[in-house]
Protein backbone atom coordinates (compact mmCIF):
# COMPACT_ATOMS: atom_id res chain seq x y z
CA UNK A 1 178.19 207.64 181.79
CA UNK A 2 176.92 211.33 180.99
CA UNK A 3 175.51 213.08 183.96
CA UNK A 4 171.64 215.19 183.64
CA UNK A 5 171.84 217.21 180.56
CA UNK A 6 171.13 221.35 180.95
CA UNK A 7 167.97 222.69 180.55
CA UNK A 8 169.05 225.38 178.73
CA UNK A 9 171.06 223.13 175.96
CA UNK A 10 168.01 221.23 175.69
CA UNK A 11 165.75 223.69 175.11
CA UNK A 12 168.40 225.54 172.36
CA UNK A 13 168.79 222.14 170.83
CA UNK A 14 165.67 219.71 170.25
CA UNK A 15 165.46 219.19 166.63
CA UNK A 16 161.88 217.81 165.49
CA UNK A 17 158.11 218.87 166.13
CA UNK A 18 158.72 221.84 168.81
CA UNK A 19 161.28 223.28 166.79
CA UNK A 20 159.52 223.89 163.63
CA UNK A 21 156.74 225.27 165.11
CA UNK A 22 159.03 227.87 167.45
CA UNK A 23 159.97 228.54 163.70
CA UNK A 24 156.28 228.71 162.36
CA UNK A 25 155.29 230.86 165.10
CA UNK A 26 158.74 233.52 165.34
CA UNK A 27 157.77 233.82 161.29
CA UNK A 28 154.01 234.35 161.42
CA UNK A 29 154.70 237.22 163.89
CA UNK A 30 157.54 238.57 162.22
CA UNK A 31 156.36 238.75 159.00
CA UNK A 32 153.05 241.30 159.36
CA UNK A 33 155.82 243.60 161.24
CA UNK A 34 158.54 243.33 158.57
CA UNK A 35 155.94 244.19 156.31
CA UNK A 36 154.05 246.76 158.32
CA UNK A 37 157.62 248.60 159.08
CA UNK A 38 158.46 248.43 155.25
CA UNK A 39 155.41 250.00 154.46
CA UNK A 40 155.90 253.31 157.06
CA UNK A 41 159.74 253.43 155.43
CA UNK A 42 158.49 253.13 152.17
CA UNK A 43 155.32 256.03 153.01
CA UNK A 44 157.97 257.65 155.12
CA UNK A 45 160.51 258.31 152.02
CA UNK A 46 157.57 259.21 149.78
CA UNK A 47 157.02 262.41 152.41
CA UNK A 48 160.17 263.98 151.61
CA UNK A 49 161.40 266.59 148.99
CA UNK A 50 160.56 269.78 147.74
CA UNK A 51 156.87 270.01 145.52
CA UNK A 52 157.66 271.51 142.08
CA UNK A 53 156.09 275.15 141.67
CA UNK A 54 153.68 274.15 139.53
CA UNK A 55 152.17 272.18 141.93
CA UNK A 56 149.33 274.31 143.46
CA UNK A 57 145.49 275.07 142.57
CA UNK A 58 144.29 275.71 138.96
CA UNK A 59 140.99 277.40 140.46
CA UNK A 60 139.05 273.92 140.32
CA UNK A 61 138.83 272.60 143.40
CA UNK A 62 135.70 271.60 145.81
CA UNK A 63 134.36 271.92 148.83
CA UNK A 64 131.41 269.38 150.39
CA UNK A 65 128.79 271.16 152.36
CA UNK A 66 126.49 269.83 155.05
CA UNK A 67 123.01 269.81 154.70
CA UNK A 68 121.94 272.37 156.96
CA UNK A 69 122.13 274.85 153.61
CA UNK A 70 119.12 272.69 152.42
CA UNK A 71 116.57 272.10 155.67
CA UNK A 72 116.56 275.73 156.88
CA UNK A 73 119.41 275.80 159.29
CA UNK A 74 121.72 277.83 157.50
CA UNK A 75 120.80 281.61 156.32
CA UNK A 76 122.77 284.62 155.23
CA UNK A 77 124.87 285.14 158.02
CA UNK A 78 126.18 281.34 157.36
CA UNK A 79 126.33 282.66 153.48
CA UNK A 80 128.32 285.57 154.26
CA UNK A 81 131.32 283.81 156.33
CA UNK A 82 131.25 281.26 153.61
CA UNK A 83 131.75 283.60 150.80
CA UNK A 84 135.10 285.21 152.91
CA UNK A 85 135.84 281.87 152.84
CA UNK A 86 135.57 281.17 149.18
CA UNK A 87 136.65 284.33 147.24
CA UNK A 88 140.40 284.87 146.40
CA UNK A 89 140.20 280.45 146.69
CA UNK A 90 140.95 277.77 143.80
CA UNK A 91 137.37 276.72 144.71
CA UNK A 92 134.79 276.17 141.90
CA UNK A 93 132.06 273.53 142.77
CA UNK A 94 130.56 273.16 145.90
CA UNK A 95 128.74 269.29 147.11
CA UNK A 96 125.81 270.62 148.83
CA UNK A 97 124.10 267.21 150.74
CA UNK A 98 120.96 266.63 149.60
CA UNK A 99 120.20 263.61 150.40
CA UNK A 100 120.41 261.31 152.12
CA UNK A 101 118.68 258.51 149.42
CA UNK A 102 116.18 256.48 150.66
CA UNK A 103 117.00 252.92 150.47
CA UNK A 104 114.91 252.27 147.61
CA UNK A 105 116.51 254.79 146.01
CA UNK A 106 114.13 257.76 146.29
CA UNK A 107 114.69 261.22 147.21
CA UNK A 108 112.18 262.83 149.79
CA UNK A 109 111.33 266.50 149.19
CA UNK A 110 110.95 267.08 152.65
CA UNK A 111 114.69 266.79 152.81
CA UNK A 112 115.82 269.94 151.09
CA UNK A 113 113.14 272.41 151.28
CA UNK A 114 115.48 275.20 151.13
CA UNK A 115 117.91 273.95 148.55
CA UNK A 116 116.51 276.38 145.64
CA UNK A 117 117.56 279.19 147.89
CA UNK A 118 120.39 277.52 148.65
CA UNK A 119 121.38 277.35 145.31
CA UNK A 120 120.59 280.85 144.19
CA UNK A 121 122.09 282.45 147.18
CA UNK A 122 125.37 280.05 146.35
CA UNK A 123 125.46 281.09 142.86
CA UNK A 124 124.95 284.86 143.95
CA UNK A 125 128.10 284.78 146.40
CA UNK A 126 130.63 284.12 143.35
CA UNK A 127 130.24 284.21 139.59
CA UNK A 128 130.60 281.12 137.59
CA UNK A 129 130.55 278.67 141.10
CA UNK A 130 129.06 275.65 140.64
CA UNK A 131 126.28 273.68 142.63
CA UNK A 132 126.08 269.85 142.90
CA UNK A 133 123.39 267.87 144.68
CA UNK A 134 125.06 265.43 146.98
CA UNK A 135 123.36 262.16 147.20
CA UNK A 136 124.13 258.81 148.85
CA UNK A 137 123.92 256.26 150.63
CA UNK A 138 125.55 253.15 152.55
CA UNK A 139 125.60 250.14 150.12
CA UNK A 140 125.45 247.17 152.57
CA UNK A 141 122.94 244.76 153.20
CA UNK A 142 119.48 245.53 153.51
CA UNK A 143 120.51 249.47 152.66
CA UNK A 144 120.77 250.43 149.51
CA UNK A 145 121.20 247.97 146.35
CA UNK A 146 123.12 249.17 143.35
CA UNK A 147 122.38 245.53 141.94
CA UNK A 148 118.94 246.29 141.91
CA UNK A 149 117.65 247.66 138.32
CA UNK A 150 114.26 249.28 140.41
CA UNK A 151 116.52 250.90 142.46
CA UNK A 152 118.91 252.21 140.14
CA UNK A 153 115.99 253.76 137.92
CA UNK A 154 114.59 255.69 141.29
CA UNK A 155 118.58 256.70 141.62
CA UNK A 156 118.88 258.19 138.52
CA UNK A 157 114.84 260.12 139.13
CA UNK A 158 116.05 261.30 141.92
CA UNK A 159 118.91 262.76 140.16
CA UNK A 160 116.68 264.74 138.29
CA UNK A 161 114.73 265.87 140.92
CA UNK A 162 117.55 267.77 142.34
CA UNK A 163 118.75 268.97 138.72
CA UNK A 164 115.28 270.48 138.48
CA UNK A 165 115.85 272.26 142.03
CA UNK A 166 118.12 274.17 140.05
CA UNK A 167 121.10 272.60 140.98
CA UNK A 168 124.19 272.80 138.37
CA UNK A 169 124.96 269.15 138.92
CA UNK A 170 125.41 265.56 140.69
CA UNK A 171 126.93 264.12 143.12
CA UNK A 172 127.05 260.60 143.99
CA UNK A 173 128.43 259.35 147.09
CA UNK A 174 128.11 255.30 147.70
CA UNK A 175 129.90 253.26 150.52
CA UNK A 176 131.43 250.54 150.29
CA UNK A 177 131.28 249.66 146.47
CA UNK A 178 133.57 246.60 146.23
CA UNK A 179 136.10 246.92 143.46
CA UNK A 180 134.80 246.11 139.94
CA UNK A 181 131.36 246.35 141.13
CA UNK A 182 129.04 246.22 138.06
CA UNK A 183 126.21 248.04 139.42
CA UNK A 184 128.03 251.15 139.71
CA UNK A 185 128.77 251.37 135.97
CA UNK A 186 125.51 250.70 134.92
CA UNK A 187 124.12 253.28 137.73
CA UNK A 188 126.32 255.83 136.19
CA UNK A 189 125.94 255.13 132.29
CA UNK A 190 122.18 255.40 132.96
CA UNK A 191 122.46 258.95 134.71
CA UNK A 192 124.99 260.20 132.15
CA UNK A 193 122.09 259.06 129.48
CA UNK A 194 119.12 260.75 131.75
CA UNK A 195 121.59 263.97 132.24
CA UNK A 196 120.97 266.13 128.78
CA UNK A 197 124.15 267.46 127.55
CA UNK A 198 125.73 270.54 128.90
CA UNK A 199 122.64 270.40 131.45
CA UNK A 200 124.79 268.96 134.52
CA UNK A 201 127.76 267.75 136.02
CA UNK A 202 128.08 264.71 137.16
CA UNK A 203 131.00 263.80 139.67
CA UNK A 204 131.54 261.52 142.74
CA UNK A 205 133.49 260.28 145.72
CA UNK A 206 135.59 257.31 145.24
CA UNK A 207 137.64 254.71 146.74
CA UNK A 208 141.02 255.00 147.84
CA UNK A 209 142.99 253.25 144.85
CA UNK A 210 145.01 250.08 146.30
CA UNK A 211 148.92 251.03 147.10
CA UNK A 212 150.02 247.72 146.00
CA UNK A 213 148.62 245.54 143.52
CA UNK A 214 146.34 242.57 145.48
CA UNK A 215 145.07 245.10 148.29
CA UNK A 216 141.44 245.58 146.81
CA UNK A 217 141.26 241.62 146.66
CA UNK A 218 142.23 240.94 149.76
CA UNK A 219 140.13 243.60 151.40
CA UNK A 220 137.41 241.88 149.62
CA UNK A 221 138.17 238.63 150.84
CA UNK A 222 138.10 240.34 154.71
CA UNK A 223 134.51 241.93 154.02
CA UNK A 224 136.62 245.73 153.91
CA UNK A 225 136.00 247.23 150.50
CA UNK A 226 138.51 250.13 150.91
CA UNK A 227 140.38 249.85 147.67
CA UNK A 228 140.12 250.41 143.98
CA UNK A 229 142.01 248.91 141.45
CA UNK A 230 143.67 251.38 139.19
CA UNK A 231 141.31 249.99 136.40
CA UNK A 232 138.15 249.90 138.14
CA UNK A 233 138.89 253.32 139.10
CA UNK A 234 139.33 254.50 134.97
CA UNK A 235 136.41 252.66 134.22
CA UNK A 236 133.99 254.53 136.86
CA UNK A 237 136.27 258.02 136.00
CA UNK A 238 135.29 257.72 132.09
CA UNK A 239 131.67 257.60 133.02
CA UNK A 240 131.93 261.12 134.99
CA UNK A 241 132.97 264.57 134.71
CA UNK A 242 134.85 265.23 137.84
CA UNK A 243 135.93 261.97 140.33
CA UNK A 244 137.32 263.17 144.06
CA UNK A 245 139.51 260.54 146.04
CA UNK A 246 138.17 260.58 149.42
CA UNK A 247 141.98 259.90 150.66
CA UNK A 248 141.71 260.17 153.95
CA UNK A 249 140.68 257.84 156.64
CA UNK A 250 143.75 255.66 156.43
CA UNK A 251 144.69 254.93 160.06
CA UNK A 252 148.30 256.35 159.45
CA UNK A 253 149.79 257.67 162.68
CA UNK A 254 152.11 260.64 161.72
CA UNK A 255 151.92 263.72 159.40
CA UNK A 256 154.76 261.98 157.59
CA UNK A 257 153.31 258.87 156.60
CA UNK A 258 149.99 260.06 155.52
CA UNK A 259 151.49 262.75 153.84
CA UNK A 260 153.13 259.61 152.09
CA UNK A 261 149.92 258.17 151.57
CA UNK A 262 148.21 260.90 150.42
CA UNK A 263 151.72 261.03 147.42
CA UNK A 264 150.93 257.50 146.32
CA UNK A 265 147.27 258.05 146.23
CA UNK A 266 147.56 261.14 144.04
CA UNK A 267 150.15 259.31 141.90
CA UNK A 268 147.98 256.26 141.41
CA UNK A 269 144.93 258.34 140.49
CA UNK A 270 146.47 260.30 137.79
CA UNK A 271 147.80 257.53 136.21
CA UNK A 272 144.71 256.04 136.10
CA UNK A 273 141.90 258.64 135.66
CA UNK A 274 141.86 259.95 132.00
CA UNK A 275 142.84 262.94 131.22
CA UNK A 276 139.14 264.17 129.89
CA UNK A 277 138.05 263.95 134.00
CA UNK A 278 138.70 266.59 136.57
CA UNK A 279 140.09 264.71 139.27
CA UNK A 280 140.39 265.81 142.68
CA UNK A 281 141.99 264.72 146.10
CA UNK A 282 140.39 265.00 148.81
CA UNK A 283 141.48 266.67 152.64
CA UNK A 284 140.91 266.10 155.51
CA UNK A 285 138.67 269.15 157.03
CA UNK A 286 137.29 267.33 160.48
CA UNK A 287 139.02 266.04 163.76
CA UNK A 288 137.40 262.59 164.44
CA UNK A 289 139.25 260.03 166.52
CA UNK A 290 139.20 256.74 165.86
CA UNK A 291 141.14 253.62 164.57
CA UNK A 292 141.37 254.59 161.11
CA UNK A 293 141.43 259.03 161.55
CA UNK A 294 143.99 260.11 163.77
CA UNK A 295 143.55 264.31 163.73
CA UNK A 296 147.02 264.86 164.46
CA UNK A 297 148.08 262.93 161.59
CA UNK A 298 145.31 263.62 159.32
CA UNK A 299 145.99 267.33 158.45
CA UNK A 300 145.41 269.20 155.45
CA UNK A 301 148.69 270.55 155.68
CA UNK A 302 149.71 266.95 155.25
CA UNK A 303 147.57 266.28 152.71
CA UNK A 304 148.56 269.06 150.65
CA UNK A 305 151.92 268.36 150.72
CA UNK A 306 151.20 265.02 149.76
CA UNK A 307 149.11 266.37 147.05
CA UNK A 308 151.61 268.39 145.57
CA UNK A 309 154.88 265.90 145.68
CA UNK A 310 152.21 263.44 143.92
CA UNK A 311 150.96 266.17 140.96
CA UNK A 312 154.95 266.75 140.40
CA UNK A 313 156.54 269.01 138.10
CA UNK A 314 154.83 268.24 134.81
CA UNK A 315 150.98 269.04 136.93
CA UNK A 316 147.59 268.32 135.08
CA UNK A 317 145.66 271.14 134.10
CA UNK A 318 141.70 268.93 135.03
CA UNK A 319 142.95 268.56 139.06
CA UNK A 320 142.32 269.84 142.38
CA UNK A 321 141.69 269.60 145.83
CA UNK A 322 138.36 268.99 148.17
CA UNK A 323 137.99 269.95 151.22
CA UNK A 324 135.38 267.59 153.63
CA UNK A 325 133.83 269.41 155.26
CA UNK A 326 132.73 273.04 155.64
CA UNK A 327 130.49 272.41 159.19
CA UNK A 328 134.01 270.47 160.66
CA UNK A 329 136.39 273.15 159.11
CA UNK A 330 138.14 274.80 161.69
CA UNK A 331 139.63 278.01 160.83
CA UNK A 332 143.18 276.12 160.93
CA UNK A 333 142.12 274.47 157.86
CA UNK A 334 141.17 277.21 155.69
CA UNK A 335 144.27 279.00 156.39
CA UNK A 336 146.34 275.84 155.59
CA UNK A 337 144.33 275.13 152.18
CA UNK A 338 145.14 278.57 151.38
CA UNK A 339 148.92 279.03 152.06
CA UNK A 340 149.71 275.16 150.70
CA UNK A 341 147.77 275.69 147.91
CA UNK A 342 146.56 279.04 146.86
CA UNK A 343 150.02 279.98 147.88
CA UNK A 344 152.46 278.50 146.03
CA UNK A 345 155.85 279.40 147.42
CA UNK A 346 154.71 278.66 151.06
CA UNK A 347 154.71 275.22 151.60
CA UNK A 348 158.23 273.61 151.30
C-alpha cells in the first residue's frame, strides 16, 4: 500500500496531454526571444571595428527640405543659415517638398507658389547644387493608387510641372509600396520616358532592404510593407538616377544596434543597386518618439558609423549620405554629419 503521492512529483512527472503542451507553450515563448536576442548579438557585432579611411563623403550627398521653401514661409534669412550649413559639406542635391500629390495624382499650383524662387535662390547659394521636386504620397487604400494607369499618367504630368518650375529634377517619395510591386516600375519607366535626356534627375526614397531573406514576405503577409528584397530593390534602382534608403525608423533601442542596422542596410544596398545609380543612405535628422524611432538610439552619429563600416575599404565612388530633415536638424546633427563624414579621421 503506497501512501498520497507529492504534489510536487506529480506535477514534475505527468507524461501525456499537459505535458506536451507545457512543452508547446515554454517553446512558442522561447523561440521569438532566442531569435530576437540573436538578432541584437548579431546587429550588436556588426557595430564594432574601425571604418576604413576611405569611407567618408565623395561630395554627393543630400539633404530633404520641408516645404516651407515653396509656400512663402521661408526667405533669405532661412537661405543664409542654410548656405553656412551647406558650403565646405559633401552635399550636392537638395529634396525640396513640393508636394504633397493629390490622390489622383495631380499636383496643385497653389502648393508651391514660391518654389521658382526657391529654386533660383538655392542654385545662387552654391554653384553646381542641385534642385529636386519632392513629391509623394501615402499608397494605401483609398489614397493614392500606383495600380491605377489614370493616375500614374497625372503622376508623371505632375512631374513635369515641377521640372518646368525650374527645378533640376524628381523626387518620388511613395509609402508603403509592397515588395515587387508592379506599379512602381511602370510609374517610373513612364517618367524616365516623359523626362528628356540630360533635362532631369530622377531619384527616390526607398524601402529598407530585408536583413534576412523571407522578411519582405512575411511583412506582407502581416499588412507591414517595410522591406525590399534585394532584387526588387535593383529593379526600381535601374529605373533611376540616384535611390536613398530611408534607413531609419527601425525600432532598435541602442546606438549600437542601429548602428548595426544601419551596416547591414548599407551592405545589402550596394550589393544590390548597380553601380550606374548614386545610392545614398539615409540619417536620421529629427527626434520623434515612438515604437519604431527611439532619438537616443537613432543618431546620425550612429548612422554614420554604420554607414561607413558598411561602404568598407574598397568604397563606391556613386554613394552618399541624406540627411531628413533640414526643419528637425538640430545643430547636433550638422556638426555630427560633418566630423563623421566630411571629416574623415574623426570618427573611430
Amino acid at each position: 500500500m503506497t501512501g498520497p503521492e507529492d504534489p510536487g512529483s506529480v506535477a514534475a512527472g505527468v507524461p501525456g496531454r499537459w505535458s506536451r503542451v507545457w512543452r508547446a507553450v515554454v517553446v512558442l515563448v522561447s523561440v521569438p526571444v532566442l531569435i530576437f536576442m540573436a538578432g541584437g548579438a548579431s546587429l550588436y557585432a556588426l557595430s564594432l571595428g574601425t571604418p576604413a579611411p576611405r569611407s567618408y563623403t565623395r561630395g554627393q550627398d543630400a539633404v530633404w527640405l520641408g516645404h516651407a521653401w515653396v509656400d512663402g514661409r521661408k526667405g533669405d534669412r532661412e537661405l543664409a543659415a542654410l548656405a553656412t550649413r551647406l558650403r565646405g559639406s559633401g552635399i550636392s542635391d537638395l529634396y525640396l517638398h513640393t508636394g504633397p500629390l493629390d490622390y489622383d495624382g495631380t499636383l496643385p499650383a497653389s502648393l508651391y507658389p514660391r518654389a521658382a524662387w526657391a529654386v533660383a535662390a538655392l542654385h545662387s547659394i552654391m554653384p553646381g547644387l542641385r534642385v529636386h521636386a519632392w513629391l509623394g504620397q501615402r499608397v494605401e487604400p483609398g489614397e493614392l493608387d500606383l495600380s491605377s494607369p489614370a493616375v500614374r499618367a497625372n503622376i508623371v504630368r505632375s512631374a513635369g510641372q515641377a521640372l518646368a518650375t525650374g527645378f533640376d529634377g524628381i523626387h518620388y517619395n511613395f509609402e508603403p509600396v509592397p515588395d515587387g510591386d508592379p506599379g512602381l516600375l511602370t510609374l517610373l519607366d513612364a517618367t524616365r520616358a516623359a523626362i528628356p535626356p540630360g533635362h532631369g534627375v530622377l531619384s527616390m526614397s526607398a524601402h529598407h532592404v530585408e536583413p534576412v531573406p523571407g522578411m519582405s514576405l512575411g511583412g506582407r503577409l502581416l499588412g507591414y510593407a517595410k522591406w525590399w528584397t534585394p532584387g526588387y530593390l535593383t529593379q526600381v534602382a535601374r529605373r533611376l538616377d540616384q535611390v536613398a534608403v530611408m534607413s531609419y525608423d527601425t525600432a532598435q533601442p541602442t546606438e549600437a544596434l542601429y548602428a548595426g542596422y544601419v551596416r547591414r542596410q548599407t551592405e545589402l544596398a550596394l550589393a544590390a543597386v548597380p553601380p550606374g545609380t548614386r545610392l545614398l543612405m539615409g540619417l536620421p535628422a529629427y527626434h520623434d518618439e515612438n515604437p519604431t524611432h527611439h532619438a537616443s538610439a537613432e543618431t546620425v552619429s550612429a548612422a554614420i558609423k554604420g554607414v561607413r563600416l558598411g561602404l568598407g575599404a574598397a568604397g563606391r565612388e556613386r554613394f552618399g549620405v541624406a540627411l531628413y530633415v533640414d526643419f528637425t536638424a538640430t545643430d547636433y546633427d550638422w556638426t555630427s554629419y560633418r566630423l563623421g563624414w566630411t571629416s574623415p579621421t574623426s570618427l573611430p
